[in-house]
Every structure is written in C-alpha cells, then in structure tokens.
C-alpha atoms as a PDB file:
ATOM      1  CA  UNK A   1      30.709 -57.795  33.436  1.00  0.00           C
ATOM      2  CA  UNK A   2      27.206 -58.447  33.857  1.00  0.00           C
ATOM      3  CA  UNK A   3      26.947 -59.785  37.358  1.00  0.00           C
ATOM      4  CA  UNK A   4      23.841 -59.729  39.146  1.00  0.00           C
ATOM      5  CA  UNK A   5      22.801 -56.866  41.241  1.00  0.00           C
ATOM      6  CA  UNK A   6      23.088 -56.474  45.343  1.00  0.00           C
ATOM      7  CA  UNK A   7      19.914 -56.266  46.283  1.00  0.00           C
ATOM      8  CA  UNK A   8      18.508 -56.014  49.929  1.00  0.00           C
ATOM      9  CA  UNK A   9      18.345 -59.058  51.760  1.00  0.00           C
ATOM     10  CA  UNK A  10      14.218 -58.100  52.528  1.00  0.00           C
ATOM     11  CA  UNK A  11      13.999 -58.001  48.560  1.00  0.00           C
ATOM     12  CA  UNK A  12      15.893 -61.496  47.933  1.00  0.00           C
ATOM     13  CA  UNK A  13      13.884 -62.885  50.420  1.00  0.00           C
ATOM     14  CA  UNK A  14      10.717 -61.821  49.149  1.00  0.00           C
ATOM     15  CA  UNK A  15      11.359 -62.937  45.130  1.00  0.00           C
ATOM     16  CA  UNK A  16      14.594 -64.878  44.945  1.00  0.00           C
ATOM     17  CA  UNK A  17      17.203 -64.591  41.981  1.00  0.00           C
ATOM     18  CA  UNK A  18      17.503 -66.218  39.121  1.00  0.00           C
ATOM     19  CA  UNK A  19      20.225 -68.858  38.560  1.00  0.00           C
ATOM     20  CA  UNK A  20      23.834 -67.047  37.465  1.00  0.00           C
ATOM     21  CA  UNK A  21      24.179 -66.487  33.653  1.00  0.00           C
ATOM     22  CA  UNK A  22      26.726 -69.095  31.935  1.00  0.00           C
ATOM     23  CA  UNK A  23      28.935 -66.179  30.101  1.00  0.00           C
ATOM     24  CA  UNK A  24      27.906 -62.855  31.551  1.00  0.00           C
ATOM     25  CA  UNK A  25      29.434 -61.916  28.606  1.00  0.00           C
ATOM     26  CA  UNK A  26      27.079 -64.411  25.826  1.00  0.00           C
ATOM     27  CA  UNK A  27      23.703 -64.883  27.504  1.00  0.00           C
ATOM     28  CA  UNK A  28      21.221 -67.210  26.056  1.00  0.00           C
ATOM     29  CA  UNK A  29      17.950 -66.521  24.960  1.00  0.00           C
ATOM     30  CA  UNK A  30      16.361 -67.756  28.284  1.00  0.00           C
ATOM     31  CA  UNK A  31      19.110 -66.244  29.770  1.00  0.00           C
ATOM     32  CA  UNK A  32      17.596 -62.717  28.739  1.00  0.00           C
ATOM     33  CA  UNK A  33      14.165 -63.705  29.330  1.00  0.00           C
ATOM     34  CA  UNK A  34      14.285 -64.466  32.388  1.00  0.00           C
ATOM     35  CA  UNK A  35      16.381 -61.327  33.458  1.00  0.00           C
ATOM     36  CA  UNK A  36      13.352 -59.474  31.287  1.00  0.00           C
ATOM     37  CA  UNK A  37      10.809 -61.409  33.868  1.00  0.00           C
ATOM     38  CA  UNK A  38      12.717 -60.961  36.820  1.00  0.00           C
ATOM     39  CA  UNK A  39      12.636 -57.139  36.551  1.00  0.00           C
ATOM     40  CA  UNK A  40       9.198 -56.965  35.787  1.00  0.00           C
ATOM     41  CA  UNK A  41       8.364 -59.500  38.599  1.00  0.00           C
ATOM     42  CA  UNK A  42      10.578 -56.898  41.099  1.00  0.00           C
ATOM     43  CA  UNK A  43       8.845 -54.256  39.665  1.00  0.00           C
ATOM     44  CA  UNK A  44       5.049 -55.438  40.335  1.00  0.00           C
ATOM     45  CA  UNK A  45       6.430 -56.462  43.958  1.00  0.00           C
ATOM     46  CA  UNK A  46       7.711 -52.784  44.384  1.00  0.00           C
ATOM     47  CA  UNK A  47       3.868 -51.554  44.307  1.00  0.00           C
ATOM     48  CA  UNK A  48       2.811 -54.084  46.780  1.00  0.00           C
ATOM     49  CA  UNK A  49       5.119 -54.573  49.505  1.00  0.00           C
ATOM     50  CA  UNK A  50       7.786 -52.281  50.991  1.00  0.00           C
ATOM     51  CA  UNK A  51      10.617 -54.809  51.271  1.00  0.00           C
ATOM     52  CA  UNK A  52      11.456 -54.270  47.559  1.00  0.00           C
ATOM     53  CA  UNK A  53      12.900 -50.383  47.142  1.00  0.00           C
ATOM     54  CA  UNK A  54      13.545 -48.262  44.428  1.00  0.00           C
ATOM     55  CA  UNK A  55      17.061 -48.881  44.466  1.00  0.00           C
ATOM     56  CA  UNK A  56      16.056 -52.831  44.030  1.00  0.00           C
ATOM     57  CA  UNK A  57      13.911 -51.844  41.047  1.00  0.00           C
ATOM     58  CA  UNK A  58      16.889 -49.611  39.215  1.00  0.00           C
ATOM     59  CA  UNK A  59      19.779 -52.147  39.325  1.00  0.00           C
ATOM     60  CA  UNK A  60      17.542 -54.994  38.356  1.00  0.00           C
ATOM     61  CA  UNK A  61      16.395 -52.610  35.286  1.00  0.00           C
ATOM     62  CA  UNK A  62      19.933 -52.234  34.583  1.00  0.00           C
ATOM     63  CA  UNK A  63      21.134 -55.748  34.931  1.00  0.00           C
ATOM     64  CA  UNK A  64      18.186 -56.925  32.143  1.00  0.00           C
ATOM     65  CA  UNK A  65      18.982 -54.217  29.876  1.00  0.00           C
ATOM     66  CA  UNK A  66      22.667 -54.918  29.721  1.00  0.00           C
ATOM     67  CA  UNK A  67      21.714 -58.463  29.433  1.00  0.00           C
ATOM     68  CA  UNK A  68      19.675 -57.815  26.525  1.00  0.00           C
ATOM     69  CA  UNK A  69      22.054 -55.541  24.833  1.00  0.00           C
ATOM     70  CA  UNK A  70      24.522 -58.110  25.078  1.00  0.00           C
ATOM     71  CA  UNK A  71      22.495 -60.408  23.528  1.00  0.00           C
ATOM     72  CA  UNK A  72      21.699 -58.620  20.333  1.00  0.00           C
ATOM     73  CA  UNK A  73      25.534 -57.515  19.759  1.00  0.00           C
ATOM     74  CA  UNK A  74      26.192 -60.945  20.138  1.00  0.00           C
ATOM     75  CA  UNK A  75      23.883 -62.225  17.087  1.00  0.00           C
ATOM     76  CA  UNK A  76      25.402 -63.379  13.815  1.00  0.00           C
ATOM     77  CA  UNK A  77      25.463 -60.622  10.626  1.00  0.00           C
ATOM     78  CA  UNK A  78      23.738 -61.467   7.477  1.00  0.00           C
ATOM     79  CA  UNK A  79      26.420 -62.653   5.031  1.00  0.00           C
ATOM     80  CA  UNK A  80      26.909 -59.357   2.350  1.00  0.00           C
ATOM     81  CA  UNK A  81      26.803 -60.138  -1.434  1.00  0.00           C
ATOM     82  CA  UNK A  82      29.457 -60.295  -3.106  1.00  0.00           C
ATOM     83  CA  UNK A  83      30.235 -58.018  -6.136  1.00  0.00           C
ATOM     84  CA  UNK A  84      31.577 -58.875  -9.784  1.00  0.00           C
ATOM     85  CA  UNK A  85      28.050 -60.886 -11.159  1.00  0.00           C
ATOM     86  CA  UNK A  86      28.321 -63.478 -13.334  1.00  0.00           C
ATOM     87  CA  UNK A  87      27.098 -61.520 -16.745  1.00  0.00           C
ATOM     88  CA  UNK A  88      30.496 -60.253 -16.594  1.00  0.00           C
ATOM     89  CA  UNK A  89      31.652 -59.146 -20.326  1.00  0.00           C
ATOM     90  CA  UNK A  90      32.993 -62.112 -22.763  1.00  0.00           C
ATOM     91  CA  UNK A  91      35.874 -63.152 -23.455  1.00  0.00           C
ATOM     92  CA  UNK A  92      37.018 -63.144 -27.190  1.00  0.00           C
ATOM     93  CA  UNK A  93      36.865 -67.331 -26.792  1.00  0.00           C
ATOM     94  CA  UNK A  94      33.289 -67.141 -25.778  1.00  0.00           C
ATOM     95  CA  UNK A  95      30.847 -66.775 -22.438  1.00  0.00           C
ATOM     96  CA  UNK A  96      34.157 -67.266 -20.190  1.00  0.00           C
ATOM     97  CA  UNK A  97      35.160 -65.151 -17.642  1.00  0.00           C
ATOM     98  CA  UNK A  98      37.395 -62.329 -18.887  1.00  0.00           C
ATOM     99  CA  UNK A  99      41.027 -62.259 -19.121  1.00  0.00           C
ATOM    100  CA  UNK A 100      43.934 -60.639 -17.823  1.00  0.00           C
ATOM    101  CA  UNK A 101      46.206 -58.162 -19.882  1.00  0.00           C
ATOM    102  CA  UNK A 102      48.491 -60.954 -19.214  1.00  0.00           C
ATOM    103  CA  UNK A 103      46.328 -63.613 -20.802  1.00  0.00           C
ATOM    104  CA  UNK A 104      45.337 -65.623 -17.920  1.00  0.00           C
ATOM    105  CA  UNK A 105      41.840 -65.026 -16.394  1.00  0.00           C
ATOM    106  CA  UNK A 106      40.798 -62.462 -14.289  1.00  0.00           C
ATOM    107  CA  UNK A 107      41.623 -62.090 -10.494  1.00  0.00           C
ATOM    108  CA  UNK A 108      37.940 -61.872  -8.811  1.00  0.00           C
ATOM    109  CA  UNK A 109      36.447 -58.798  -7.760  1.00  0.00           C
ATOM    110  CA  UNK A 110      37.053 -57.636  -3.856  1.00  0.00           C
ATOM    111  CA  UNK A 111      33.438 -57.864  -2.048  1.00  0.00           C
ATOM    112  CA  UNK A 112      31.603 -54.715  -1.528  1.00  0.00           C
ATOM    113  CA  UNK A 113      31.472 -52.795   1.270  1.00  0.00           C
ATOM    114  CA  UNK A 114      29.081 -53.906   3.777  1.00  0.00           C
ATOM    115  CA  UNK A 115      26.983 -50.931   5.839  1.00  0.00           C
ATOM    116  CA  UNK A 116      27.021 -51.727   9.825  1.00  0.00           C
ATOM    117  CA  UNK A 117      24.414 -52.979  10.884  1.00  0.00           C
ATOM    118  CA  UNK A 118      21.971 -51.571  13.889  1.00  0.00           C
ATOM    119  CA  UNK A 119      20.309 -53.401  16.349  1.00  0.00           C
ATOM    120  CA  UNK A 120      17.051 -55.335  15.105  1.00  0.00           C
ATOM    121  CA  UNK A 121      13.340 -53.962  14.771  1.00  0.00           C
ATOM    122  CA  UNK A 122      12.181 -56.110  17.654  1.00  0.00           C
ATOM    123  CA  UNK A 123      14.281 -54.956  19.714  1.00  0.00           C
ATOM    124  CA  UNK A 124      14.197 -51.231  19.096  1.00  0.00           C
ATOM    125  CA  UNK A 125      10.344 -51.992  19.882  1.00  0.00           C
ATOM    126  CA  UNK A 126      10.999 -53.918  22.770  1.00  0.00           C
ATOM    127  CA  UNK A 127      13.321 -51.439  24.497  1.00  0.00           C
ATOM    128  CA  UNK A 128      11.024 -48.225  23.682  1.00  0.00           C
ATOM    129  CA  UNK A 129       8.120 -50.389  25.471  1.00  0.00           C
ATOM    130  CA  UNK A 130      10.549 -51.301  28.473  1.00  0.00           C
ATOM    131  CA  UNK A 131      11.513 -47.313  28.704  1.00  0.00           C
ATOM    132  CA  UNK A 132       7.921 -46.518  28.389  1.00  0.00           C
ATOM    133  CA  UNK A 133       6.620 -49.284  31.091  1.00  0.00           C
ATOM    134  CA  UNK A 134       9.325 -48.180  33.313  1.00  0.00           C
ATOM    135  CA  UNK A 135       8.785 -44.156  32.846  1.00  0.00           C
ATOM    136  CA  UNK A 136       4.789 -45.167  33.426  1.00  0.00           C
ATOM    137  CA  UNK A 137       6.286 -47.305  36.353  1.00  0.00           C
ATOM    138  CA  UNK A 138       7.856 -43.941  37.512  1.00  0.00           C
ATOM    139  CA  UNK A 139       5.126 -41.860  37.146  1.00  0.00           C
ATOM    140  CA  UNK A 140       3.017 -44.297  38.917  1.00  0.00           C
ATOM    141  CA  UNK A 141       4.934 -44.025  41.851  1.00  0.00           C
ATOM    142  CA  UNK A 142       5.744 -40.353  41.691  1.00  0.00           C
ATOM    143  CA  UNK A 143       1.782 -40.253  41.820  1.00  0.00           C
ATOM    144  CA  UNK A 144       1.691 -42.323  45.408  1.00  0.00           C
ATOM    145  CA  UNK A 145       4.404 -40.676  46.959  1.00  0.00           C
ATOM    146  CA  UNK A 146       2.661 -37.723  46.583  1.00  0.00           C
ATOM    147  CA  UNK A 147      -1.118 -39.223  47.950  1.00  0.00           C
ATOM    148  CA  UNK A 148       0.756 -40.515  50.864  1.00  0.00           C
ATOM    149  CA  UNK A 149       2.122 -36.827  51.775  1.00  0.00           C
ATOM    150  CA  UNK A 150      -1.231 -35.330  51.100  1.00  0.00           C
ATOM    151  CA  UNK A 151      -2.702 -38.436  52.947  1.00  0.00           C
ATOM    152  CA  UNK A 152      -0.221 -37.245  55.876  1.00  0.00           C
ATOM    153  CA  UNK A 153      -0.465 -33.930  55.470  1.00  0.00           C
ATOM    154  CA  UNK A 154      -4.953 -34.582  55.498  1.00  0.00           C
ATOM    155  CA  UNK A 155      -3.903 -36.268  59.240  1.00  0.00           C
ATOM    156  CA  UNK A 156      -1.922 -33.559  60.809  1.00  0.00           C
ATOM    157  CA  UNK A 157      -4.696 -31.142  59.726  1.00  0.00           C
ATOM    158  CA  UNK A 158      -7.287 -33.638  61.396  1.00  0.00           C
ATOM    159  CA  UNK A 159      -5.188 -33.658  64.430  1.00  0.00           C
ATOM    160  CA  UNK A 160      -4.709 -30.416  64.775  1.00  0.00           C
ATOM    161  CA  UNK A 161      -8.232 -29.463  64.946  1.00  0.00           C
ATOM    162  CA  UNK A 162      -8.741 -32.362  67.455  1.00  0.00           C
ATOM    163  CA  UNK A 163      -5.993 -30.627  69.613  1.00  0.00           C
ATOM    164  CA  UNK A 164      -8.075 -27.348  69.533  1.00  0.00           C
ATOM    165  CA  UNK A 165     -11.308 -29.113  70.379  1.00  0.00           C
ATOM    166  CA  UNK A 166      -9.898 -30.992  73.280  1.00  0.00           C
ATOM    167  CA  UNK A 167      -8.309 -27.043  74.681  1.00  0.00           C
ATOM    168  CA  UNK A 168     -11.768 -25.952  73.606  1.00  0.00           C
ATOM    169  CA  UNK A 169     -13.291 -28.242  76.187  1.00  0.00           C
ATOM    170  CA  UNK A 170     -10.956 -27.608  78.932  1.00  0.00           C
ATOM    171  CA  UNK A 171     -11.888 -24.317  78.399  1.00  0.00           C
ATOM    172  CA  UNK A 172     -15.534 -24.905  78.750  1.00  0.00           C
ATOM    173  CA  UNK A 173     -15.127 -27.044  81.275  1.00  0.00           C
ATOM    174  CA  UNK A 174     -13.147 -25.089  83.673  1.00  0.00           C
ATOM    175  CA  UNK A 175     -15.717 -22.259  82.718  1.00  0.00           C
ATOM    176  CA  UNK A 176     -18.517 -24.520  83.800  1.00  0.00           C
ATOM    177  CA  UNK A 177     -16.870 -25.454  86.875  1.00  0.00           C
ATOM    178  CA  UNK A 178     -16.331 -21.904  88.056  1.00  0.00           C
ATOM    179  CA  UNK A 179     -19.550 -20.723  87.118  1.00  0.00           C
ATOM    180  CA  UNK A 180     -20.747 -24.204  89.283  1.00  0.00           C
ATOM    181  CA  UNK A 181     -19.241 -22.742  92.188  1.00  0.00           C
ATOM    182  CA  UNK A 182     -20.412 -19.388  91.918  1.00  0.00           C
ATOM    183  CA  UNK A 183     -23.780 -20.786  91.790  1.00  0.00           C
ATOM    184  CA  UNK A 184     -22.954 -22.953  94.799  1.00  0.00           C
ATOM    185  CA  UNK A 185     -21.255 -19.551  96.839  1.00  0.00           C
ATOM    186  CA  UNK A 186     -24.845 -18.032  95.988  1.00  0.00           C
ATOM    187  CA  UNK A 187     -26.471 -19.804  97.244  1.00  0.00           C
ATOM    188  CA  UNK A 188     -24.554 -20.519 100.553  1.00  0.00           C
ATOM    189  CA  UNK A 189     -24.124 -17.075 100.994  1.00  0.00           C
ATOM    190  CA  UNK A 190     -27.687 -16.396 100.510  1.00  0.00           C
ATOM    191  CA  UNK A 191     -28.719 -19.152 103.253  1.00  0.00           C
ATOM    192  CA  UNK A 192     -25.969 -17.587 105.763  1.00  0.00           C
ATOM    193  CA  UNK A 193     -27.329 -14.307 105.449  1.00  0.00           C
ATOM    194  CA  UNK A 194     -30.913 -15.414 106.255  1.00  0.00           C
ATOM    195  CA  UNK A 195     -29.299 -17.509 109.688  1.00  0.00           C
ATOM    196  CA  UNK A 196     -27.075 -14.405 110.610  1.00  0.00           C
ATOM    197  CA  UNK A 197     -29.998 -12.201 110.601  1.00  0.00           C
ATOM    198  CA  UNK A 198     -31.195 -13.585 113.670  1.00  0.00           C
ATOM    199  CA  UNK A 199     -27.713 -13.238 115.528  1.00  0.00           C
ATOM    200  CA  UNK A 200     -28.512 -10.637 117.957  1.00  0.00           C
ATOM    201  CA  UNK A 201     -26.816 -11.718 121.181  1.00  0.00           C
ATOM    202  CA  UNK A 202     -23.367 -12.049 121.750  1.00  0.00           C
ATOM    203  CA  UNK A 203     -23.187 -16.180 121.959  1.00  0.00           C
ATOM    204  CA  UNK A 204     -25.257 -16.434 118.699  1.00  0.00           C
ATOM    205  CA  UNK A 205     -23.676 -18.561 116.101  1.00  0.00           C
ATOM    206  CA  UNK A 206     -22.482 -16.979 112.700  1.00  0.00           C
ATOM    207  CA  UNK A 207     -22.766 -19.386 109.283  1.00  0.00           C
ATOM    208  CA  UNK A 208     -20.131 -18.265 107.224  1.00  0.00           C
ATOM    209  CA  UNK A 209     -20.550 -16.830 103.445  1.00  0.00           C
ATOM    210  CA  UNK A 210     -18.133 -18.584 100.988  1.00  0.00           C
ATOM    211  CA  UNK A 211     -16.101 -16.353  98.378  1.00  0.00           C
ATOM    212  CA  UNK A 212     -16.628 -16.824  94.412  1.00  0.00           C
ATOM    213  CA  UNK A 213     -14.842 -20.292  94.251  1.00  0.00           C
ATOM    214  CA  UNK A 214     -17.063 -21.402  96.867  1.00  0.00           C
ATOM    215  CA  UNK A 215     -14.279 -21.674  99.718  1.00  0.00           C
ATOM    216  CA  UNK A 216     -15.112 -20.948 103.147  1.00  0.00           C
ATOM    217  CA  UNK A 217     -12.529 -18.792 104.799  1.00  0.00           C
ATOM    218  CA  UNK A 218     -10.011 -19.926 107.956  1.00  0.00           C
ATOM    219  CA  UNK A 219     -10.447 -18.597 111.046  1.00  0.00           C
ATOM    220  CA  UNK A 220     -14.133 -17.470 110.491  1.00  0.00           C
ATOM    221  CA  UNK A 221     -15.353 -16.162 113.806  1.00  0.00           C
ATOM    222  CA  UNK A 222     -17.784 -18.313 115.566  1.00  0.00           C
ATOM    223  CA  UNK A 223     -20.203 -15.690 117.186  1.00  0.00           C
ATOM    224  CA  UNK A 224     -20.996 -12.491 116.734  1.00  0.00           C
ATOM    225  CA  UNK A 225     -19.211 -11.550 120.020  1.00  0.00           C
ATOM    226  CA  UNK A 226     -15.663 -13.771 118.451  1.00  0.00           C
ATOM    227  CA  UNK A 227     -16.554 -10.742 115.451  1.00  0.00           C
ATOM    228  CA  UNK A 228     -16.727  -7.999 117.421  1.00  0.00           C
ATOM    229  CA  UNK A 229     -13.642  -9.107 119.605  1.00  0.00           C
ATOM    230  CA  UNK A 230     -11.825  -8.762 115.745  1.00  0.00           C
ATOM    231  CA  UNK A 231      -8.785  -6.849 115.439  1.00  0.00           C
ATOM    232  CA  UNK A 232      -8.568  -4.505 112.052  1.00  0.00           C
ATOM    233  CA  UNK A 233      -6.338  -6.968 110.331  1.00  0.00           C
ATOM    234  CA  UNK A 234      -8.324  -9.755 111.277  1.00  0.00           C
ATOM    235  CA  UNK A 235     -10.941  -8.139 109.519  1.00  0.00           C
ATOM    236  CA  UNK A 236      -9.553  -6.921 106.920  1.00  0.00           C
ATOM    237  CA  UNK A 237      -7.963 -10.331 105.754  1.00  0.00           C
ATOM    238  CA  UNK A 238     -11.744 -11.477 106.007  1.00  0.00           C
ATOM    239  CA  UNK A 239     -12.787  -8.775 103.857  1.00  0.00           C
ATOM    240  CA  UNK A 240      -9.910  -9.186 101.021  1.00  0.00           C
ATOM    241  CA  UNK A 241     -10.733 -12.990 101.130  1.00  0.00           C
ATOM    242  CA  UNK A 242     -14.644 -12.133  99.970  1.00  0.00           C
ATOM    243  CA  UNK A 243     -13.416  -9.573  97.927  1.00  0.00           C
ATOM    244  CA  UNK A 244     -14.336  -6.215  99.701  1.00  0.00           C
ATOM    245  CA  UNK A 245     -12.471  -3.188 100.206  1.00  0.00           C
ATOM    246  CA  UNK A 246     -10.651  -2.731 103.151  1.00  0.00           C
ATOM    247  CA  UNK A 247     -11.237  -0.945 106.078  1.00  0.00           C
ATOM    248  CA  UNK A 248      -9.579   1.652 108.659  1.00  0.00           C
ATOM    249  CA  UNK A 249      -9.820   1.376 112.422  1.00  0.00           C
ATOM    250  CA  UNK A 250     -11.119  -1.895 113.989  1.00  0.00           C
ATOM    251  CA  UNK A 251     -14.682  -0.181 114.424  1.00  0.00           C
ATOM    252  CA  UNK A 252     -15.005   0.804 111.042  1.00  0.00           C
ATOM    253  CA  UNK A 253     -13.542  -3.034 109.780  1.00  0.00           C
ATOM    254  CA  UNK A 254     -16.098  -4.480 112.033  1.00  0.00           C
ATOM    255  CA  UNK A 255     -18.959  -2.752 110.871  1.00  0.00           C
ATOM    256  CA  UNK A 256     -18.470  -3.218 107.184  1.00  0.00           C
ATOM    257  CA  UNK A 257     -17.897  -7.147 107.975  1.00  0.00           C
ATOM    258  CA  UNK A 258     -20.594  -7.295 109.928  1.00  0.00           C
ATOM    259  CA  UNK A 259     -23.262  -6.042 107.449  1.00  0.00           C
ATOM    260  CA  UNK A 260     -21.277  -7.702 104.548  1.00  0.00           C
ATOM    261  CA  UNK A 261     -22.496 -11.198 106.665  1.00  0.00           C
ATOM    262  CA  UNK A 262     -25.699  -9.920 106.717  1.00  0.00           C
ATOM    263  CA  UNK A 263     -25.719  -9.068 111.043  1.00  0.00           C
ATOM    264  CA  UNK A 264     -28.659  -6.504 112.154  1.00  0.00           C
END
C-alpha cells in the first residue's frame, strides 16, 4: 500500500494534498512528481511556519520515496539477445541452418541468461540528492533547535541579572531610606536638645528626641515636672526605645533621661 500519510490537520490546512494516486500500487509519472514536489513543498513550509512538524516532514518523505520506488520496479526490462547467431556452421547442402543427427534441422538455441537488472542511473542520482537534501534538511534544523536553546538559555541569563539588579535596588533603597531618617532623627534631636535646654521650671515644655528610624516615642512626658514624676520603668522603656542602657532606682533612671534630652 502506498496510501497517503496522516498528517496534522494545522499541516493540511496550511499546504493541502495532492489528489489520491490511481494504483497505489502503479503510479504514473506525474503521479511521482508530484509526491517528489509535495515533500519538498512540506519541507520548505517546515522552516517557516510551525503548523507543519517533523513528523509531517518524515511520512511525507516516506510516502514519495515509496512512490518513486514503485515506479522504477514497475518499468519495462530491455528485451535480452538471444543466443545461437546466424553464422551458425553449414550444412553439407550449403549456407542452411544445421541439421539434426536425425536429419531434420536443428531445434533453436535456448536464450541466454539475462543478468537482473538494478534500478536506473537517474534514479540512483536522484535518490542520493533526495538523502543528501534531506540529511542537509536535518542538519539545518538540528542547527536552529540548538540557536533557539542558546537564544533561551541568552534570556534566562538576561533575566537573571535583571532579578539581581531590581534586589540590588531594594537594597539601596531601603539603605537610603534609613540613612534618610537618621538624618531626619539628627536633626530633630539636635533642635530638641537646644529647646530643652531652657526647661528649668517645672511647667516647662519638653520637645521630644526621635530614635534612629525617626519615631517619636508614646507617652513622652510633657514637662520636665511629668519627667521627674517618672517611675523607673517608665524610664527605662524611654531609655530602651532611644537605645540607652538602662537604669536602677527611679533617681538614677531620671537623671540619665534627663541629660540624654539634653535638661540642665
């Protein structure tokens, strides 16, 4: 049988078949050519457009080939001499042909041996070129397969080293931020200092110093008599919140908050 291959629906679509051989068994000449076209038609298709797959390109390349081959063991042999030439030796009467011991004339000579016959020049030259197109063919697209992993390969790589640039920049960024507010506790600290300097009485307001994020604690006391009135762990939560060591004994907490705000 030489029926025509199942090919995928996106392939038929895209280059339709050609009409059904007569004999599958006997093609014709055009018969054979157009198989021959067909396949290379399905093979330029396969470098251009993804609906046509290998698979498409192999049982087409089969289908033309067995075409072909049925073609050629289909042609007529050359007719074979025949042996026993006509210079045969004479016969006593003459140039006749020669006799039998019997007297009558002699039976003809069986034909000789004919050597089989292999498949024509042409198309020993035609199929080495079809093998060699189609090995080139395979090469070919050995060659993009592996341009389209490097190509993909190239693109992980590039996004990759995206990735680590964007963490870079978080990095810096959150670095920039907290060395912002550092700035920014600076210099509030350093302009509550200056306005607690002057709070000498007990009703005199305190400004209050921010830590190193630049937060401002709860529960700051208002005057320097609400700090004084401060129990120890009062001030000690005031003095873990800015980062200080802590204190024993409400007097002693008091003091070293006191001259940590910057009170005379």
């Amino acid at each position: 049988m030489n029926d025509f291959p199942q090919l995928s629906q996106e392939c038929l679509l895209l280059c339709p078949p050609p009409p059904a051989q007569l004999d599958q068994q006997e093609p014709t000449v055009h018969e054979v050519a157009t198989a021959i076209e067909y396949g290379h038609k399905i093979k330029s298709l396969r470098l251009t457009s993804k609906a046509v797959t290998d698979e498409d390109v192999v049982h087409v390349e089969i289908w033309s080939k067995n075409s072909l081959t049925k073609f050629v063991r289909n042609l007529p042999e050359s007719p074979g001499g025949i042996g026993g030439g006509l210079g045969g030796p004479e016969s006593p009467g003459g140039g006749g042909p020669p006799e039998s011991p019997e007297g009558g004339p002699a039976p003809p000579a069986p034909p000789a041996p004919q050597e089989p016959q292999g498949p024509p020049d042409w198309f020993i030259q035609f199929n080495n070129n079809f093998n060699n197109n189609f090995n080139n063919f395979n090469n070919n697209l050995n060659n993009l397969n592996n341009n389209l992993n490097n190509l993909n390969n190239n693109f992980n790589n590039l996004n990759n080293k995206l990735v680590a640039l964007n963490n870079n920049q978080n990095v810096m960024t959150r670095l920039l931020n907290n060395l912002q507010d550092s700035l920014r506790a600076v210099h509030q600290n350093s302009f509550a200092r200056d306005q607690n300097r002057f709070a000498v009485n007990l009703d005199d307001d305190l400004v209050p110093l921010h830590n190193d994020n630049n937060a401002a604690p709860p529960n700051f006391p208002g005057t320097r008599g609400d700090l004084l009135g401060l129990s120890a762990n009062r001030c000690n939560t005031l003095l873990v919140f800015y980062g200080q060591p802590r204190g024993v004994g409400a007097v002693a907490c008091r003091h070293m908050l006191a001259r940590f705000l910057g009170l005379p």
